[in-house]
N, C-alpha and C. Protein backbone atom coordinates (compact mmCIF):
# COMPACT_ATOMS: atom_id res chain seq x y z
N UNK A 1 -2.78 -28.12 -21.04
CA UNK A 1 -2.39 -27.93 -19.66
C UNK A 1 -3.27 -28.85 -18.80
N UNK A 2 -2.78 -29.62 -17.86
CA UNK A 2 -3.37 -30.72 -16.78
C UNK A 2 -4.12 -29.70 -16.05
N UNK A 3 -5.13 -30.23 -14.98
CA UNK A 3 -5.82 -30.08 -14.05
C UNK A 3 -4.69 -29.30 -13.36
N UNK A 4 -4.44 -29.80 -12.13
CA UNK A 4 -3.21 -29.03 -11.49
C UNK A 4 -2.56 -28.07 -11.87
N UNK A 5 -1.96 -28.42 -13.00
CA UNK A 5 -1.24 -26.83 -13.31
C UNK A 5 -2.00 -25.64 -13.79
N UNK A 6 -3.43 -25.79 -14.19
CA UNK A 6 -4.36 -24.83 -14.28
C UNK A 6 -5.09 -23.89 -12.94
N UNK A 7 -4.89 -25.10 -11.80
CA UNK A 7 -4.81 -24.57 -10.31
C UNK A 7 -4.07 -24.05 -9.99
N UNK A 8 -2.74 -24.52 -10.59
CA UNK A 8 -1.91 -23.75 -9.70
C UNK A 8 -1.31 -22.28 -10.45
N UNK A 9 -1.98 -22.17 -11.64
CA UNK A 9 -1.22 -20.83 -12.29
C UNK A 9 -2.69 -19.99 -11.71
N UNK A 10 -4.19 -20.27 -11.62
CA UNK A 10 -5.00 -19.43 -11.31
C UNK A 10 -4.57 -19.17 -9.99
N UNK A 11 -4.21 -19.78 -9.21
CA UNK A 11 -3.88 -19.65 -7.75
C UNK A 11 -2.73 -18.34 -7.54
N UNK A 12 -1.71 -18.60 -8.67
CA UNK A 12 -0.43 -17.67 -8.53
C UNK A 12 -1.21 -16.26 -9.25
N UNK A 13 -2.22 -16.42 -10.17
CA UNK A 13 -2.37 -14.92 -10.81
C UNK A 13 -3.56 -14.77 -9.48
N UNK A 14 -4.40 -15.00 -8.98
CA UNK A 14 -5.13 -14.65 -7.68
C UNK A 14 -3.95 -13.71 -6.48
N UNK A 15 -3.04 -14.28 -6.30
CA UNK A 15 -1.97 -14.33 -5.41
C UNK A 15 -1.16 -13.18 -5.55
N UNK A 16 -0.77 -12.73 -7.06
CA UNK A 16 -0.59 -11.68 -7.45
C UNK A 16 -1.45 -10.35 -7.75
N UNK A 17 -2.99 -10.59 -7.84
CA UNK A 17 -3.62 -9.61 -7.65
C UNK A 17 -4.58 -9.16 -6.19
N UNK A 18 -3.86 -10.39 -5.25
CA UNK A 18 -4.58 -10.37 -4.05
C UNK A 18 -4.78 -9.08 -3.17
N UNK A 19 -3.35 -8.15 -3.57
CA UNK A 19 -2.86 -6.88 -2.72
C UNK A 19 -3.87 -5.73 -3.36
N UNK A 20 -4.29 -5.59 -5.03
CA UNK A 20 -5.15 -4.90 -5.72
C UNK A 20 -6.65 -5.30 -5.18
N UNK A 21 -7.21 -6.38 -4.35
CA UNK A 21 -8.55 -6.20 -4.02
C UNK A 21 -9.02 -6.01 -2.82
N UNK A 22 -7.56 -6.34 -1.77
CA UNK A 22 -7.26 -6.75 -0.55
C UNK A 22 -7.73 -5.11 0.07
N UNK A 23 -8.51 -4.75 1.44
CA UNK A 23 -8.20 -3.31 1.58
C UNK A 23 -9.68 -2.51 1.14
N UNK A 24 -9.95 -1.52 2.25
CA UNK A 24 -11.11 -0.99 2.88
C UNK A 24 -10.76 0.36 2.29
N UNK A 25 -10.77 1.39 1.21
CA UNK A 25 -10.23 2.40 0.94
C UNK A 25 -10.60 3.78 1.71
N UNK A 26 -12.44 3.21 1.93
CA UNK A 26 -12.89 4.31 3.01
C UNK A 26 -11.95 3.97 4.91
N UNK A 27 -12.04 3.00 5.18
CA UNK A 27 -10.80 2.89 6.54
C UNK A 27 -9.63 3.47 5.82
N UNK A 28 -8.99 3.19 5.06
CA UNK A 28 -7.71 3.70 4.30
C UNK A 28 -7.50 5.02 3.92
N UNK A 29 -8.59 5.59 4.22
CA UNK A 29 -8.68 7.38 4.24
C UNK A 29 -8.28 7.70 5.27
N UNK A 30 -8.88 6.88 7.13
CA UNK A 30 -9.23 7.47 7.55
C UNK A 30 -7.64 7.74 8.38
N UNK A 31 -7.10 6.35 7.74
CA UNK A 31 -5.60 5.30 8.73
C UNK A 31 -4.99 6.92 7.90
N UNK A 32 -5.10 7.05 7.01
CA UNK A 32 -4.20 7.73 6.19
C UNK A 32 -4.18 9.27 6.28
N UNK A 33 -4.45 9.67 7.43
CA UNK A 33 -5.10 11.30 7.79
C UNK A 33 -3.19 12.10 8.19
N UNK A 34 -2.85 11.05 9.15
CA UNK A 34 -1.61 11.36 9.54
C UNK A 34 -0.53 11.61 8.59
N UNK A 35 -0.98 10.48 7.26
CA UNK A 35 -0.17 10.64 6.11
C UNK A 35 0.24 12.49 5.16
N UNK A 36 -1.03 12.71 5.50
CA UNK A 36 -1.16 14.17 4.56
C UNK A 36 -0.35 15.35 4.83
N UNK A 37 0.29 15.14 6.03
CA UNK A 37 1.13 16.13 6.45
C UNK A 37 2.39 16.10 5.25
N UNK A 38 2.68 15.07 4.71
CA UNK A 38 3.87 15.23 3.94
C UNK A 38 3.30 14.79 2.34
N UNK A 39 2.36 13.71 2.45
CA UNK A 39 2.27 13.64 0.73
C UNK A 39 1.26 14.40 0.38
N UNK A 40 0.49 15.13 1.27
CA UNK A 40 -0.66 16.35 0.72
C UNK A 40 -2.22 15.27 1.21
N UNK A 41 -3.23 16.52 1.47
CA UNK A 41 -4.24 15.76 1.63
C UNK A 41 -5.23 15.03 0.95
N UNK A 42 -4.74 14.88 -1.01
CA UNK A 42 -5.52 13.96 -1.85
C UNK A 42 -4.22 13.38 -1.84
N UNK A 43 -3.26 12.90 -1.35
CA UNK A 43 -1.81 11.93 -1.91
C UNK A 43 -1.37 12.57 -3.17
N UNK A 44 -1.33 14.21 -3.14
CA UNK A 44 -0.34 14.91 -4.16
C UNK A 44 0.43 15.83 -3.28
N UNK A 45 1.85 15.59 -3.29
CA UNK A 45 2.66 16.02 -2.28
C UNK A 45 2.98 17.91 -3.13
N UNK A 46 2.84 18.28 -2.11
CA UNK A 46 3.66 20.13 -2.51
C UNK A 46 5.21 20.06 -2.53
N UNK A 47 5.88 18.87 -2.07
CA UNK A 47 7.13 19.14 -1.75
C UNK A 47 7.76 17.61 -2.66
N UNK A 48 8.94 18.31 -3.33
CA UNK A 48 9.25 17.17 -4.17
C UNK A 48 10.07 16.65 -3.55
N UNK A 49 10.54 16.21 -2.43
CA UNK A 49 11.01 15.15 -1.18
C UNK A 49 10.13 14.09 -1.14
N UNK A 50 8.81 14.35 -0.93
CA UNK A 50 8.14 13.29 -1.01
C UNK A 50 7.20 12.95 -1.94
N UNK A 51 7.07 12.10 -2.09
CA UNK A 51 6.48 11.24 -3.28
C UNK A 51 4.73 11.24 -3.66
N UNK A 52 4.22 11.67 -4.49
CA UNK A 52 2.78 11.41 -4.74
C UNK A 52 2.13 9.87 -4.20
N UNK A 53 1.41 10.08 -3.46
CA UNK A 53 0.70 8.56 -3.61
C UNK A 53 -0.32 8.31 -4.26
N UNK A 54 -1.28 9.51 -4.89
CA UNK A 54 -2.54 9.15 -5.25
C UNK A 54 -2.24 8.88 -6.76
N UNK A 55 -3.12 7.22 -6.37
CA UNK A 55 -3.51 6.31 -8.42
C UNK A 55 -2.16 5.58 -8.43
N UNK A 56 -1.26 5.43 -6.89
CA UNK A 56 -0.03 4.54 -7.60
C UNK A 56 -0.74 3.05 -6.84
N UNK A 57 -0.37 1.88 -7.74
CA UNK A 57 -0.77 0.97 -7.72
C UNK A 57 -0.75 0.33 -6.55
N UNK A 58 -1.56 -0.54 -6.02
CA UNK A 58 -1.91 -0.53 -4.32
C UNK A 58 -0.57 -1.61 -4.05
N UNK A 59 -0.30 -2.92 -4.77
CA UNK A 59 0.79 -3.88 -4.39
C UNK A 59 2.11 -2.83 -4.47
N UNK A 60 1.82 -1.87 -5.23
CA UNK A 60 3.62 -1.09 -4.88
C UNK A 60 3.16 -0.79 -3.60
N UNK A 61 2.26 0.23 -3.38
CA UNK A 61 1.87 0.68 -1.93
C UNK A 61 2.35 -0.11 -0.51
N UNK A 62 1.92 -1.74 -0.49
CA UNK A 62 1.45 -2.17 0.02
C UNK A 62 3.14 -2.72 0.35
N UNK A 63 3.73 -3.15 -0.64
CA UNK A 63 5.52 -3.39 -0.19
C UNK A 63 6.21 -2.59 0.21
N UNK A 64 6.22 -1.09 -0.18
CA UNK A 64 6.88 0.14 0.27
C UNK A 64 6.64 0.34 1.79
N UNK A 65 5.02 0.21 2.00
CA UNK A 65 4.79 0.50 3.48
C UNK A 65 5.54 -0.34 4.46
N UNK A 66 5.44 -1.99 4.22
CA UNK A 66 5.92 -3.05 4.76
C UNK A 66 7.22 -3.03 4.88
N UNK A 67 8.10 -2.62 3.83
CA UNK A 67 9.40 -2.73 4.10
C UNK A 67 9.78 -1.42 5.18
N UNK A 68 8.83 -0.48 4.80
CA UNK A 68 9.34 0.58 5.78
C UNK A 68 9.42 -0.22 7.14
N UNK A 69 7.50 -0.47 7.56
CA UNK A 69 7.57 -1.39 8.70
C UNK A 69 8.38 -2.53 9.26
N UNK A 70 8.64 -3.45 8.23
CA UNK A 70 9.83 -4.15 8.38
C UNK A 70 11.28 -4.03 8.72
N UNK A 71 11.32 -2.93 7.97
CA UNK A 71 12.79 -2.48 8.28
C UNK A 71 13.75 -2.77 7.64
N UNK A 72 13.18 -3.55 6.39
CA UNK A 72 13.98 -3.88 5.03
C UNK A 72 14.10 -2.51 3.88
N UNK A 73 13.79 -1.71 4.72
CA UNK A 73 13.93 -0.73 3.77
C UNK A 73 14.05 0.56 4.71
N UNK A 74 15.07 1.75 4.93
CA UNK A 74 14.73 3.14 6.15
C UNK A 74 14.72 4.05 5.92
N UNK A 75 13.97 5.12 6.75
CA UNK A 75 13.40 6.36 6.13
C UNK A 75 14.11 6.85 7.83
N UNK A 76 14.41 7.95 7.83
CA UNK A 76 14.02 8.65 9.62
C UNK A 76 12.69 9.01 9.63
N UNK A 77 11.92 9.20 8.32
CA UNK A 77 10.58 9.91 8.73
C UNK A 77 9.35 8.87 8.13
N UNK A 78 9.77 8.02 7.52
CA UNK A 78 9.03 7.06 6.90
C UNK A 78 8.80 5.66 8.08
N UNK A 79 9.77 5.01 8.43
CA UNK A 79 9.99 3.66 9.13
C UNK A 79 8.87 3.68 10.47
N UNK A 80 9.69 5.53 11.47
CA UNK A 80 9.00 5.35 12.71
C UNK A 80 6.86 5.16 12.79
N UNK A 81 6.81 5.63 11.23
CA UNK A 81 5.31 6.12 10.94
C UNK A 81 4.70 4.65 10.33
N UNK A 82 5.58 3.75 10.07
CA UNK A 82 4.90 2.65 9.57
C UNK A 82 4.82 1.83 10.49
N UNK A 83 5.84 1.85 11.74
CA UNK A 83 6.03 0.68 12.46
C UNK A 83 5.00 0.25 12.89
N UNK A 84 3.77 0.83 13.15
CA UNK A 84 2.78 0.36 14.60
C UNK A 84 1.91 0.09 13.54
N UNK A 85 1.70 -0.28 11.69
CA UNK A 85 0.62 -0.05 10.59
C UNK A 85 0.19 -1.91 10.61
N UNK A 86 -0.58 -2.26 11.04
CA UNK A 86 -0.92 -3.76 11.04
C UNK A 86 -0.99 -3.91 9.37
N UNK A 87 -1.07 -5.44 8.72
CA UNK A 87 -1.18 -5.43 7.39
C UNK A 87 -2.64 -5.12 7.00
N UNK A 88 -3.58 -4.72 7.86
CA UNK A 88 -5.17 -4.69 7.23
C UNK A 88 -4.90 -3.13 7.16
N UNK A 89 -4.49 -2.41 8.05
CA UNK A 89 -4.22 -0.99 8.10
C UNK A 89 -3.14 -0.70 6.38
N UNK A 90 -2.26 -1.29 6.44
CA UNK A 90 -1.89 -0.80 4.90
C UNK A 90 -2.53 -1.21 3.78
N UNK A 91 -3.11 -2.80 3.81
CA UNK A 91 -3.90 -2.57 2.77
C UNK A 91 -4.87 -1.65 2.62
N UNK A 92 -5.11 -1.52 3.84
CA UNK A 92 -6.63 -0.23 3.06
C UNK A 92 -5.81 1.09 2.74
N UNK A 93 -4.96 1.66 3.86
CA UNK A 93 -4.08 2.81 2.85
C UNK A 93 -4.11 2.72 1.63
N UNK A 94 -3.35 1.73 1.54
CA UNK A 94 -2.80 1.61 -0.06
C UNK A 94 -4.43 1.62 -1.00
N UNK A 95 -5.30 0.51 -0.63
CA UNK A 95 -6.69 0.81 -1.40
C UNK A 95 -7.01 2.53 -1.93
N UNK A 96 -7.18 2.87 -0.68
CA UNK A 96 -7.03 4.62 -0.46
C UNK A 96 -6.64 5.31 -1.52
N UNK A 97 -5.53 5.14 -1.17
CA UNK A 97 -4.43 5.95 -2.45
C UNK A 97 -4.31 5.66 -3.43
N UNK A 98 -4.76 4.17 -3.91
CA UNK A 98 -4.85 3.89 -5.60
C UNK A 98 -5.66 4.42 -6.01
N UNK A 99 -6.89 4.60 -5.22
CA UNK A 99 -8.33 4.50 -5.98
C UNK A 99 -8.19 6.03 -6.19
N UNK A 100 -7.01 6.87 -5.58
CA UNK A 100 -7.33 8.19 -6.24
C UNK A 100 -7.31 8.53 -7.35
């Protein structure tokens, strides 16, 4: 393998684990207080409507939230709660909730 293409595949596996290092888990507790009303207050939900978050992998985290925010993806109770989540605010969520 050349120079270059050894850059550029470390660059793409960096790129792909960027969302797993990316993210403040103690801020990501704190963003994530509002969260507990529905997935429980360690991210293990009582109600099987909604989904466990704690120990799921932070890049799933981190697209689920976004699309909510985005709007590539809608919830009635999910979307309005992501909209105002800057991307430093979900990465650390998501940090949060993996590291459970």
């Amino acid at each position: 393998m050349n120079k270059i293409a050894s850059v550029v595949m470390i660059g793409a596996l960096l790129g792909l684990s960027g969302n797993v290092l990316a993210g403040d888990a103690a801020a990501g507790k704190a963003k994530a207080a509002s969260c507990a009303g529905c997935h429980g207050a360690a991210g293990v939900s009582s109600n099987p409507m909604w989904p466990n978050l704690a120990g799921q992998q932070s890049g799933y985290l981190v697209k689920q939230m976004k699309a909510f925010r985005d709007g590539t993806r809608n919830d009635p109770m999910m979307s309005p709660m992501a909209k105002p989540l800057s991307d430093a605010d979900i990465d650390n969520i998501a940090a949060y909730y993996s590291s459970l």
